[in-house]
PDB file of N, CA and C in Angstrom:
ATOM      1  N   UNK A   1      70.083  18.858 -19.398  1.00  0.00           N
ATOM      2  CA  UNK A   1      70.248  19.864 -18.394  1.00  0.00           C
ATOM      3  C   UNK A   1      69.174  19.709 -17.305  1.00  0.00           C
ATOM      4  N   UNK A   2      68.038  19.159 -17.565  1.00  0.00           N
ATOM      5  CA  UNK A   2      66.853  19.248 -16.316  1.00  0.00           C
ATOM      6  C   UNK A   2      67.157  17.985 -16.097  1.00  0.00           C
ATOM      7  N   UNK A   3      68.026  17.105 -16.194  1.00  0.00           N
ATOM      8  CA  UNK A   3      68.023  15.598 -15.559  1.00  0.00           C
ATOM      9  C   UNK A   3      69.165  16.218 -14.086  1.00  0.00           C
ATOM     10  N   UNK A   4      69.992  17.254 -14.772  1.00  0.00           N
ATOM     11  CA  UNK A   4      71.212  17.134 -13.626  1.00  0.00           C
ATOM     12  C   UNK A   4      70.661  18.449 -12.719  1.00  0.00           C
ATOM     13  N   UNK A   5      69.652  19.059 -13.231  1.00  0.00           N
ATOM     14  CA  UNK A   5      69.233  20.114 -11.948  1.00  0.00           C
ATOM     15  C   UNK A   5      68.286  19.449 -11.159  1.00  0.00           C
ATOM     16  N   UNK A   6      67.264  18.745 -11.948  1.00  0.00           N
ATOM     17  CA  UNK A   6      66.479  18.146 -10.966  1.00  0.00           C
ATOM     18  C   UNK A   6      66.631  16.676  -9.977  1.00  0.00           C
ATOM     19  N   UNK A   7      68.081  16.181 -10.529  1.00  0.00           N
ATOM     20  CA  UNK A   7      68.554  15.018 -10.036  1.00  0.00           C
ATOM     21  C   UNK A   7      67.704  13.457 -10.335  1.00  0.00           C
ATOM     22  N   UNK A   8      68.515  12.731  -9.576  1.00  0.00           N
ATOM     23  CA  UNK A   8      68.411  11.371 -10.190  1.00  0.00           C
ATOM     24  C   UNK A   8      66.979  10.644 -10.060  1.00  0.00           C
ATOM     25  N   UNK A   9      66.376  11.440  -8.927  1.00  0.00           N
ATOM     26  CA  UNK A   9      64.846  10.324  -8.902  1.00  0.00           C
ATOM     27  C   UNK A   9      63.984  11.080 -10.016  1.00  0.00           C
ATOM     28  N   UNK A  10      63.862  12.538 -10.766  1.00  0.00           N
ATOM     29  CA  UNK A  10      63.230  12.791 -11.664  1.00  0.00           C
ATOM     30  C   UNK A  10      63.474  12.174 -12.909  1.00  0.00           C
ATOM     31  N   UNK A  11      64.790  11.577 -12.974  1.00  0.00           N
ATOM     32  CA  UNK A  11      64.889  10.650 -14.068  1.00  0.00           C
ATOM     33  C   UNK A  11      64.350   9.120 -14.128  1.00  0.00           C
ATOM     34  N   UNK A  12      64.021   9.094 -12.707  1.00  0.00           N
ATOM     35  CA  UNK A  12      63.581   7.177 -12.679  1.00  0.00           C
ATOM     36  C   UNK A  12      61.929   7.511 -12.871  1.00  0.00           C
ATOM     37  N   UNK A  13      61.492   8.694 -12.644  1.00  0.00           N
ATOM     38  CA  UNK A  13      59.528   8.768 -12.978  1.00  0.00           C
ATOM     39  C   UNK A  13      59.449   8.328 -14.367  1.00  0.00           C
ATOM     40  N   UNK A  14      58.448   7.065 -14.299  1.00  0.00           N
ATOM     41  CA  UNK A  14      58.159   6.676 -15.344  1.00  0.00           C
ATOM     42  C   UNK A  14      56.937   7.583 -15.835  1.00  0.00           C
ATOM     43  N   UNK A  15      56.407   7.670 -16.746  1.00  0.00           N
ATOM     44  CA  UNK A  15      55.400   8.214 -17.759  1.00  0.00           C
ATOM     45  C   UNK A  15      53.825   7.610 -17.111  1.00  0.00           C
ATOM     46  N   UNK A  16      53.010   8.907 -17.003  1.00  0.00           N
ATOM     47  CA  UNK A  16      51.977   8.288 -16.430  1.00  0.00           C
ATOM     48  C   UNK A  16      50.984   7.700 -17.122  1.00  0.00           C
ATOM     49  N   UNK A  17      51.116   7.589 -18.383  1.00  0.00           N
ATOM     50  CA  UNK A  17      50.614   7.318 -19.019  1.00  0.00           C
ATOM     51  C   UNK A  17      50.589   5.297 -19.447  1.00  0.00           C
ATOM     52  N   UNK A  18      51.545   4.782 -18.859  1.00  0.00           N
ATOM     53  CA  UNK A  18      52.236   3.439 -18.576  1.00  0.00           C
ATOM     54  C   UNK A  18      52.178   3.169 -17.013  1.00  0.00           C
ATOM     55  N   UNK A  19      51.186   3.641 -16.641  1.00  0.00           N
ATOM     56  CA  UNK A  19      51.304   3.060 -15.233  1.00  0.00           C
ATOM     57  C   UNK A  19      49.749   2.993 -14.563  1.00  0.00           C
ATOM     58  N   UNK A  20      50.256   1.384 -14.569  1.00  0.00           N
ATOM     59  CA  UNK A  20      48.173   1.178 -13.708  1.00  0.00           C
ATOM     60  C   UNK A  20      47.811   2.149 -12.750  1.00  0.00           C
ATOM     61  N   UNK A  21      46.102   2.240 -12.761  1.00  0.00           N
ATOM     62  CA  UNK A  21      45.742   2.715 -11.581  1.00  0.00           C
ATOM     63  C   UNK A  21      45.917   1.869 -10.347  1.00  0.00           C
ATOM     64  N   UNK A  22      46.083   2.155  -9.249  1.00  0.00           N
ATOM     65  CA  UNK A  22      45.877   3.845  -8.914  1.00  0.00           C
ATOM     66  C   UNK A  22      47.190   4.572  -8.807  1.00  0.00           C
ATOM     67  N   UNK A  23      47.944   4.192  -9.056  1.00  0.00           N
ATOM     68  CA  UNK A  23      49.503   5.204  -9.231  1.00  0.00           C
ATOM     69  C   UNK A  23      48.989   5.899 -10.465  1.00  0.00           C
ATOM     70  N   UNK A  24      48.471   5.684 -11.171  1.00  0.00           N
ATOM     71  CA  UNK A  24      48.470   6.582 -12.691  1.00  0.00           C
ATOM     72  C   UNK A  24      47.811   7.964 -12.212  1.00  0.00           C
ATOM     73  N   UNK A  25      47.799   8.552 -11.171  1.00  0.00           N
ATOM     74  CA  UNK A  25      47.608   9.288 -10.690  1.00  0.00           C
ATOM     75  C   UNK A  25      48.051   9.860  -9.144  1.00  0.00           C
ATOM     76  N   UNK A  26      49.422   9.475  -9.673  1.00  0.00           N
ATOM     77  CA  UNK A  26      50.814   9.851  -8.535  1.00  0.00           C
ATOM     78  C   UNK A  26      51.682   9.683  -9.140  1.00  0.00           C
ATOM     79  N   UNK A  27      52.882  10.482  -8.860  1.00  0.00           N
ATOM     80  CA  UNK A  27      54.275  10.208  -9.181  1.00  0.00           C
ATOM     81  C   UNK A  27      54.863   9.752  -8.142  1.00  0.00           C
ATOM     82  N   UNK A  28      55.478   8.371  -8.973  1.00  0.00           N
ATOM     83  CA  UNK A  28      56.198   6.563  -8.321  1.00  0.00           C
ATOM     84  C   UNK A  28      57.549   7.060  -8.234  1.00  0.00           C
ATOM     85  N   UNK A  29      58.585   7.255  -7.416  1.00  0.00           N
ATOM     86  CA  UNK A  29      59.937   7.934  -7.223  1.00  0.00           C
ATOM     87  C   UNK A  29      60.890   6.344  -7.313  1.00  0.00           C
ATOM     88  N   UNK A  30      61.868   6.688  -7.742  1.00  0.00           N
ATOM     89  CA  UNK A  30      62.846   5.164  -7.895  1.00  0.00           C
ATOM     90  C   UNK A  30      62.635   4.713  -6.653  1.00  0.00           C
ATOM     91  N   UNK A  31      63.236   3.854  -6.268  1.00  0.00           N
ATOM     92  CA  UNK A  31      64.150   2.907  -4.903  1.00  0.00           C
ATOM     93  C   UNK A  31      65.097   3.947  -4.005  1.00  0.00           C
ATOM     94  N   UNK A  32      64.652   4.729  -2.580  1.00  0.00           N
ATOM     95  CA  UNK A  32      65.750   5.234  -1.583  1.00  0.00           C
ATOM     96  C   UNK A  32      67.116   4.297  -1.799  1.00  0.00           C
ATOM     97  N   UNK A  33      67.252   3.144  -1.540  1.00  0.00           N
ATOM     98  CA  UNK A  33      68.280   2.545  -1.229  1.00  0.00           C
ATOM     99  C   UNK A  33      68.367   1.069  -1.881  1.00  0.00           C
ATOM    100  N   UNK A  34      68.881   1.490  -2.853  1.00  0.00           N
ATOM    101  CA  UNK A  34      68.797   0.588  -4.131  1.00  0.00           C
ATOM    102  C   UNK A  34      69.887  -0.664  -4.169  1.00  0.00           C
ATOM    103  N   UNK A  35      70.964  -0.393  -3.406  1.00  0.00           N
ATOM    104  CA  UNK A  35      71.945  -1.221  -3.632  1.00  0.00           C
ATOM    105  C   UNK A  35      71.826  -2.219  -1.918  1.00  0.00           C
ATOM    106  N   UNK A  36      71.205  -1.468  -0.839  1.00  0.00           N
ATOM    107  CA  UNK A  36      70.580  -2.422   0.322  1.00  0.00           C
ATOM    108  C   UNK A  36      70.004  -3.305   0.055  1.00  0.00           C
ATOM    109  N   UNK A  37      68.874  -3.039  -1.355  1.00  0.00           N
ATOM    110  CA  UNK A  37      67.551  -4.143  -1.052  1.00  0.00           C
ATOM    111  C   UNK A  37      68.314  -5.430  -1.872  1.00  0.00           C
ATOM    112  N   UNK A  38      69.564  -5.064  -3.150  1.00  0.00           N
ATOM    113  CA  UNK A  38      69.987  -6.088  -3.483  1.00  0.00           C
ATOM    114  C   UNK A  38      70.427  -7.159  -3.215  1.00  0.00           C
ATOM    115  N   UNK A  39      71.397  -6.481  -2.307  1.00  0.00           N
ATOM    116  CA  UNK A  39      72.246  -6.674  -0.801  1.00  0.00           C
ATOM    117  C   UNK A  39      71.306  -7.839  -0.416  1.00  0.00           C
ATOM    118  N   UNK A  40      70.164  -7.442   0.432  1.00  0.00           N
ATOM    119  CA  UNK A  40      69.080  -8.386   1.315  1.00  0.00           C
ATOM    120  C   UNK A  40      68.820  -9.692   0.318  1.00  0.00           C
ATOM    121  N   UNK A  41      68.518  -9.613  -0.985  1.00  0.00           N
ATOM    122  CA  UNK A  41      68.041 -10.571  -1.994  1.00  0.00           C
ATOM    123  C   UNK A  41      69.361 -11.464  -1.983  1.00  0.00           C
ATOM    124  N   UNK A  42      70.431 -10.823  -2.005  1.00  0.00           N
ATOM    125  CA  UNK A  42      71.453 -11.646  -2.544  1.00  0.00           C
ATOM    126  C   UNK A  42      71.095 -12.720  -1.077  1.00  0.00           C
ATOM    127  N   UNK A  43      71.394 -12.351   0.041  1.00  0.00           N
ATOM    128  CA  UNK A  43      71.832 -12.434   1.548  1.00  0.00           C
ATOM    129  C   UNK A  43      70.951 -13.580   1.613  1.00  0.00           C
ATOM    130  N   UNK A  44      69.569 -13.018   1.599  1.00  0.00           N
ATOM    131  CA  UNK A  44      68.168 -14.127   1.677  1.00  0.00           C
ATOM    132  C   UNK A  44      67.909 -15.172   0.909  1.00  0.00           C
ATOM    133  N   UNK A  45      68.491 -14.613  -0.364  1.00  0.00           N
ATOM    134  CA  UNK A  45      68.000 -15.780  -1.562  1.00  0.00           C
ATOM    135  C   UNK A  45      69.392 -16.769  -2.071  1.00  0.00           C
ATOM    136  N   UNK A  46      70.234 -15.878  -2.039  1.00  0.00           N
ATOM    137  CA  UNK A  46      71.692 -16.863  -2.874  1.00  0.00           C
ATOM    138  C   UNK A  46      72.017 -16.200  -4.063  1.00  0.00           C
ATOM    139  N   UNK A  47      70.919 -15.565  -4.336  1.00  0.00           N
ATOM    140  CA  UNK A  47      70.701 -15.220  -6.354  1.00  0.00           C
ATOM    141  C   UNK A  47      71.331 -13.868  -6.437  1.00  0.00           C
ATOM    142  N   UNK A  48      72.077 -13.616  -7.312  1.00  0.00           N
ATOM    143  CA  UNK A  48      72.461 -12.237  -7.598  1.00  0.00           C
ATOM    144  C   UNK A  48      70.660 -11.693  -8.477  1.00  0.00           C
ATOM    145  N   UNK A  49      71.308 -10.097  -7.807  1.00  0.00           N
ATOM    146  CA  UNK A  49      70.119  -9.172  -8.175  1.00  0.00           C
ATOM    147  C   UNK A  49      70.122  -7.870  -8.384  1.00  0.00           C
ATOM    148  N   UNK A  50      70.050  -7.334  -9.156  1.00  0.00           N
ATOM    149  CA  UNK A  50      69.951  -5.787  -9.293  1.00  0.00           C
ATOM    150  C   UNK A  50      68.807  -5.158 -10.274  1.00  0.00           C
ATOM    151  N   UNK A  51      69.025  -3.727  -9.411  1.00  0.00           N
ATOM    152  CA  UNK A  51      67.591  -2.877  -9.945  1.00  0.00           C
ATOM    153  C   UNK A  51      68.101  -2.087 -11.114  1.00  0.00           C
ATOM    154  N   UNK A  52      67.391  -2.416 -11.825  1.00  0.00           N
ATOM    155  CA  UNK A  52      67.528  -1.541 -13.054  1.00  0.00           C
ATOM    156  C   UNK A  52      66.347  -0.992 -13.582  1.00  0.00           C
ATOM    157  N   UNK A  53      66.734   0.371 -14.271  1.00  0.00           N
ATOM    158  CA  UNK A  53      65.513   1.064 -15.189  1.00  0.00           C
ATOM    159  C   UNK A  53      65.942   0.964 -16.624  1.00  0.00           C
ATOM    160  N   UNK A  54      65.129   0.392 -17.002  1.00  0.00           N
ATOM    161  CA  UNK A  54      65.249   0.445 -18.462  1.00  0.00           C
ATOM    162  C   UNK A  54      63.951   0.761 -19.594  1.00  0.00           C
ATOM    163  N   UNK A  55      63.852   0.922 -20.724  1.00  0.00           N
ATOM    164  CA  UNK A  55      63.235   2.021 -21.349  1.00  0.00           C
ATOM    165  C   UNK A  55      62.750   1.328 -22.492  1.00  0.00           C
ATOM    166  N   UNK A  56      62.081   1.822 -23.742  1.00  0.00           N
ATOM    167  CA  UNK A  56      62.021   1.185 -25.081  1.00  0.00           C
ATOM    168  C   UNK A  56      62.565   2.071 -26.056  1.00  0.00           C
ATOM    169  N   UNK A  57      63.633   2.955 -25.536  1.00  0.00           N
ATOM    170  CA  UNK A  57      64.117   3.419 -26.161  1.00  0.00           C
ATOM    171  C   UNK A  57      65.915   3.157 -26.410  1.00  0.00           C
ATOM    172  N   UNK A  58      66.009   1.924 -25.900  1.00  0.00           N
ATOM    173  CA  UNK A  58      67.270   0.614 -25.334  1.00  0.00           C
ATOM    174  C   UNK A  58      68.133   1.628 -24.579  1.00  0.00           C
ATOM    175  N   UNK A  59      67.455   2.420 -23.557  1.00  0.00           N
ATOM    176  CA  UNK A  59      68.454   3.074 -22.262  1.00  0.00           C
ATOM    177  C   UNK A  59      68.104   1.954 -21.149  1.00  0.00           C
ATOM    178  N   UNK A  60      69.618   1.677 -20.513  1.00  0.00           N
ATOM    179  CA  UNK A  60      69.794   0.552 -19.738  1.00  0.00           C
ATOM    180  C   UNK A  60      70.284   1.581 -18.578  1.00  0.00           C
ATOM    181  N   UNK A  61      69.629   1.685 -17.086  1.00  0.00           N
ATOM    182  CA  UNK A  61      70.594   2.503 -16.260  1.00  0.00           C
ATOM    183  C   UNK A  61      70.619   1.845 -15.091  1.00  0.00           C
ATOM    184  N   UNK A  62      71.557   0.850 -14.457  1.00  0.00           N
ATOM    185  CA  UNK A  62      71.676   0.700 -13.233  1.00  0.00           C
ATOM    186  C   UNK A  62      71.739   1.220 -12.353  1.00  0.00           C
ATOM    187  N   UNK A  63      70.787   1.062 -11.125  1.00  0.00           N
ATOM    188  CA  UNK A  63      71.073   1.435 -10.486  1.00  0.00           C
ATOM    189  C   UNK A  63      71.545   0.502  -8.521  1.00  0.00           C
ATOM    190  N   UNK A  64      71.503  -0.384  -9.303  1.00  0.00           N
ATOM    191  CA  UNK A  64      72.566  -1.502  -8.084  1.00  0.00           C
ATOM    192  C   UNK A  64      72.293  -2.258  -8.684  1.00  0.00           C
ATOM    193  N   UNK A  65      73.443  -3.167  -8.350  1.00  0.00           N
ATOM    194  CA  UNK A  65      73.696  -4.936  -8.759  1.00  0.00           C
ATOM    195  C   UNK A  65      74.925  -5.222  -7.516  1.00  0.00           C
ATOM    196  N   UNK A  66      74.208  -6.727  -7.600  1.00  0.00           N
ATOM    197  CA  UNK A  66      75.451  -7.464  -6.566  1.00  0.00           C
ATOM    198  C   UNK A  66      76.749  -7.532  -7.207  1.00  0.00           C
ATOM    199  N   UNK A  67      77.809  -7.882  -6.607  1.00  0.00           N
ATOM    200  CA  UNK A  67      79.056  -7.900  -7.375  1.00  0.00           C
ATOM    201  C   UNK A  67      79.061  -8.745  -8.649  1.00  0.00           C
ATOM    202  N   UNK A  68      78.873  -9.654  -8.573  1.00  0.00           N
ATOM    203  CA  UNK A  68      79.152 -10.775  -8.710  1.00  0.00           C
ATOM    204  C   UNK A  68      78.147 -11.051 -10.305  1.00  0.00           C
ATOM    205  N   UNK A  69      77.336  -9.775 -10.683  1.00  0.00           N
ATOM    206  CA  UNK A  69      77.017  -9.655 -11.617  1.00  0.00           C
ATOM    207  C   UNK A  69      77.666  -8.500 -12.706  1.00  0.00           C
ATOM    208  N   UNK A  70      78.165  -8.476 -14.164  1.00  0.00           N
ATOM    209  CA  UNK A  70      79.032  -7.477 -15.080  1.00  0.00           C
ATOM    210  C   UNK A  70      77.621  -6.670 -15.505  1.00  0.00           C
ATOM    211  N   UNK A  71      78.198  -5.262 -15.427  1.00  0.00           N
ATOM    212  CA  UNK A  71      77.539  -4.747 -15.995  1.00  0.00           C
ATOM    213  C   UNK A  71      76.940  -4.616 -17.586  1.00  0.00           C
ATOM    214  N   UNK A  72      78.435  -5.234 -17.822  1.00  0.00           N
ATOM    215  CA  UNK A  72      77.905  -5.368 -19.416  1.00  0.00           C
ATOM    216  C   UNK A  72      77.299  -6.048 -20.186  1.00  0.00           C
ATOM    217  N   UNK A  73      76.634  -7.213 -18.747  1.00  0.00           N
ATOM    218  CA  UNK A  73      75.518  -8.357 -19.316  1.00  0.00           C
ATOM    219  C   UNK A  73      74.433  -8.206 -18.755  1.00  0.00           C
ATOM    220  N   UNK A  74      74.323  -6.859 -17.882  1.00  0.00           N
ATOM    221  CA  UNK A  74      73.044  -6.572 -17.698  1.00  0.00           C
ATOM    222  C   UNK A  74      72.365  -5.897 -18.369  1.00  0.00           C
ATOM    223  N   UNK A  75      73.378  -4.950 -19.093  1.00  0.00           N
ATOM    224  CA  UNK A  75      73.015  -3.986 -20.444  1.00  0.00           C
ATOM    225  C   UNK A  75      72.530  -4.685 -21.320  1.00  0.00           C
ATOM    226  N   UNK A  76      73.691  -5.881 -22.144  1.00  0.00           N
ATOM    227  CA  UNK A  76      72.950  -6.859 -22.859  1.00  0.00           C
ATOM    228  C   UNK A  76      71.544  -7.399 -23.094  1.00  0.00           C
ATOM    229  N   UNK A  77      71.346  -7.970 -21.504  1.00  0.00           N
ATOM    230  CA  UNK A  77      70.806  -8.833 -21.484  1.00  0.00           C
ATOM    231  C   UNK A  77      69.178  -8.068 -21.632  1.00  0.00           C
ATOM    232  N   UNK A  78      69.294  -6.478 -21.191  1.00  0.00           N
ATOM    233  CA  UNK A  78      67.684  -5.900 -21.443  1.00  0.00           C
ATOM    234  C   UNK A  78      67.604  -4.675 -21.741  1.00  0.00           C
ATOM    235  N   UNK A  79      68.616  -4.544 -22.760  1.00  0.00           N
ATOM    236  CA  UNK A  79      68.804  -3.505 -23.774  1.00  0.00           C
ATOM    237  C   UNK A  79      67.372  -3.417 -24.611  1.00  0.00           C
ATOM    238  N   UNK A  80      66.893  -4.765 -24.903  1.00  0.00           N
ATOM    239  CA  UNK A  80      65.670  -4.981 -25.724  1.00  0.00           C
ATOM    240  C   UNK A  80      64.456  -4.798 -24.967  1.00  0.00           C
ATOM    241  N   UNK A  81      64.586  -4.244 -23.861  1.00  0.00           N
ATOM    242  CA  UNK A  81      63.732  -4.286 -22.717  1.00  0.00           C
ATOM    243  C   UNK A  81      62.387  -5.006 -22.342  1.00  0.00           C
ATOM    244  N   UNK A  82      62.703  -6.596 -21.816  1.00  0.00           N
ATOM    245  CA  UNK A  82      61.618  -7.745 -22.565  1.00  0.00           C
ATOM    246  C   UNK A  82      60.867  -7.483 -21.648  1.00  0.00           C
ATOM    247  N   UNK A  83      60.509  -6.699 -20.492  1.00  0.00           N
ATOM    248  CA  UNK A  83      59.295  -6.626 -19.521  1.00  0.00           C
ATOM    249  C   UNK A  83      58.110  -5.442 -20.090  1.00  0.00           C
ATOM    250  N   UNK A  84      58.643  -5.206 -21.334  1.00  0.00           N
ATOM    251  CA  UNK A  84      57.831  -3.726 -21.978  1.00  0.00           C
ATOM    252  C   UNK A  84      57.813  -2.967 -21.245  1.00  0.00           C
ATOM    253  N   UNK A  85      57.013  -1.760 -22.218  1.00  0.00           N
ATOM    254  CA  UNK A  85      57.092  -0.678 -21.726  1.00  0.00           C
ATOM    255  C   UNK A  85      55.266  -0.286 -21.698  1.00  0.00           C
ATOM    256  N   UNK A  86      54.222  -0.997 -21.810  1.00  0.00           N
ATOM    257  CA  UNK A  86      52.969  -0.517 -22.015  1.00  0.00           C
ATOM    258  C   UNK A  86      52.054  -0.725 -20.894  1.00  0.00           C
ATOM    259  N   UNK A  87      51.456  -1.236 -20.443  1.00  0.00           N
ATOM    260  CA  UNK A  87      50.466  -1.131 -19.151  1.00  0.00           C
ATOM    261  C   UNK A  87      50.986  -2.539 -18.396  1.00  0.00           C
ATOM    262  N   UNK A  88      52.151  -2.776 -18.682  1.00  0.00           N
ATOM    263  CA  UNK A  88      52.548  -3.773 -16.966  1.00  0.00           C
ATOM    264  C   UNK A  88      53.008  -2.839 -15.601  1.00  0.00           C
ATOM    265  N   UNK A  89      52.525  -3.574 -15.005  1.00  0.00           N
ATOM    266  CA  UNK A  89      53.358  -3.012 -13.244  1.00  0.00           C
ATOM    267  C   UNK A  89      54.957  -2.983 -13.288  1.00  0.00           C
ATOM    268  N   UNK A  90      55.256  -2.626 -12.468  1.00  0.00           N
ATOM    269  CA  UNK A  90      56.720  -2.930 -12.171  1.00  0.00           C
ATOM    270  C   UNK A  90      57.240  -4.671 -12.555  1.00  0.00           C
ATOM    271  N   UNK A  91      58.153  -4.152 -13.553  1.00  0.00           N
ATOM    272  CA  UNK A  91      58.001  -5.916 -13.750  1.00  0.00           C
ATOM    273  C   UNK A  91      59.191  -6.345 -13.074  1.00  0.00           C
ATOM    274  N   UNK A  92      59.519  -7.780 -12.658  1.00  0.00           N
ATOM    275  CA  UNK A  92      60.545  -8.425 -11.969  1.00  0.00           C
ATOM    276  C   UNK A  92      60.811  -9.821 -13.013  1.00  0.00           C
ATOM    277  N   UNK A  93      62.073  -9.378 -13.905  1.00  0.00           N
ATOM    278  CA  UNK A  93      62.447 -10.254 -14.936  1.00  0.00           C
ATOM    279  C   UNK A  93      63.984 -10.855 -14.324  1.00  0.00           C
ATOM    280  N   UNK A  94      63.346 -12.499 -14.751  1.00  0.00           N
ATOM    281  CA  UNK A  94      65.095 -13.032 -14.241  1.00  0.00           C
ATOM    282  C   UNK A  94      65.233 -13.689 -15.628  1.00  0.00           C
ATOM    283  N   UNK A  95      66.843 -13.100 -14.963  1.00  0.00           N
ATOM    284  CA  UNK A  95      67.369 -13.821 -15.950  1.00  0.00           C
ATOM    285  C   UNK A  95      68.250 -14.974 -16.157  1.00  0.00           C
ATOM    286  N   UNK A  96      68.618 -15.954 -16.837  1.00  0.00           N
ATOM    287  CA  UNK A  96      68.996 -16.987 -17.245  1.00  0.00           C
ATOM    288  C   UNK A  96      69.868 -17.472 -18.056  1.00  0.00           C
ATOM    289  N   UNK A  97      71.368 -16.941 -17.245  1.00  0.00           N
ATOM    290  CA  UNK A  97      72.274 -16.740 -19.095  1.00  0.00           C
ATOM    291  C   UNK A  97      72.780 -18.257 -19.260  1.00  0.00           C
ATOM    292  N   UNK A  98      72.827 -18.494 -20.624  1.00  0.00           N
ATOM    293  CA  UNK A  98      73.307 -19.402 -21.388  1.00  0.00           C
ATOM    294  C   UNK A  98      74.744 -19.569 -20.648  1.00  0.00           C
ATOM    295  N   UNK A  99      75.048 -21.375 -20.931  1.00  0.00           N
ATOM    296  CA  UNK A  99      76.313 -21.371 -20.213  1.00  0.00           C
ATOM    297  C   UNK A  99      77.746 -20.782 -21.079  1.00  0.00           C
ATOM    298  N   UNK A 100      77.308 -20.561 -22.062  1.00  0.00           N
ATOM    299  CA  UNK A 100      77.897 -19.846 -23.076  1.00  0.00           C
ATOM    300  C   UNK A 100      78.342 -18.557 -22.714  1.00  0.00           C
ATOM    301  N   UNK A 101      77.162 -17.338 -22.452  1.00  0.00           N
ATOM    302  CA  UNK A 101      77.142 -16.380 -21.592  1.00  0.00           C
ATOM    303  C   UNK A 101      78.244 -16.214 -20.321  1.00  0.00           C
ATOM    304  N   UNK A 102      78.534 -17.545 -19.328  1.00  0.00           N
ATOM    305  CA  UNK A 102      78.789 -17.414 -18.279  1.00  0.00           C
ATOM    306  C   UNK A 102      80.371 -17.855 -18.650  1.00  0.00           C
ATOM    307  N   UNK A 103      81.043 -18.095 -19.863  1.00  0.00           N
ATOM    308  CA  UNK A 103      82.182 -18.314 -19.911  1.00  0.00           C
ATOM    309  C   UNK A 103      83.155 -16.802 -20.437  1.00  0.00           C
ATOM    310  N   UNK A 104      81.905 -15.955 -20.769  1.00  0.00           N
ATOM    311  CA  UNK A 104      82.725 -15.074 -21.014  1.00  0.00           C
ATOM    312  C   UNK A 104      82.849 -13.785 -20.178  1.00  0.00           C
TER     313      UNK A 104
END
């Protein structure tokens, strides 16, 4: 009930307790425009890309991806959430699916 009164960026604040100084003493709000900056990466780089929050509690929540990536292998792929959850920065994990992966 306080996720849907207070809306979607009170759900992307991570725990301040997991977050270097000097943010560990501010609240970090998600991405304004989450599915633009993908947009730009795809545009600039070639590479599909999307922002996701994910947890160590295996909550996976997108919040943009290029087309051209399934959602259900982004869930997969960091359900286990390999960038942790303990005193890293914002992490930026790529990924690398098996050609196995890419047939299905």
């Amino acid at each position: 009930m306080f996720y849907q009164l207070a809306g979607e960026q009170a759900r992307l604040i991570d725990d301040v307790t997991g977050t270097l100084p000097p943010f560990d003493q501010f609240v970090v709000l998600g991405p304004e425009h989450p599915q633009q900056v993908v947009d730009t990466i795809e545009r600039e780089t070639g590479l599909a890309a999307a922002i996701v929050d994910v947890n160590d509690l295996k909550a996976v929540k997108i919040l943009a991806a290029t087309p051209n990536l399934s959602p259900a292998f982004l869930e997969q792929a960091l359900r286990s959430n390999p960038a942790g959850n303990a005193d890293e920065q914002t992490p930026l994990v790529l990924i690398r699916p098996r050609s196995q992966d890419m047939e299905s």
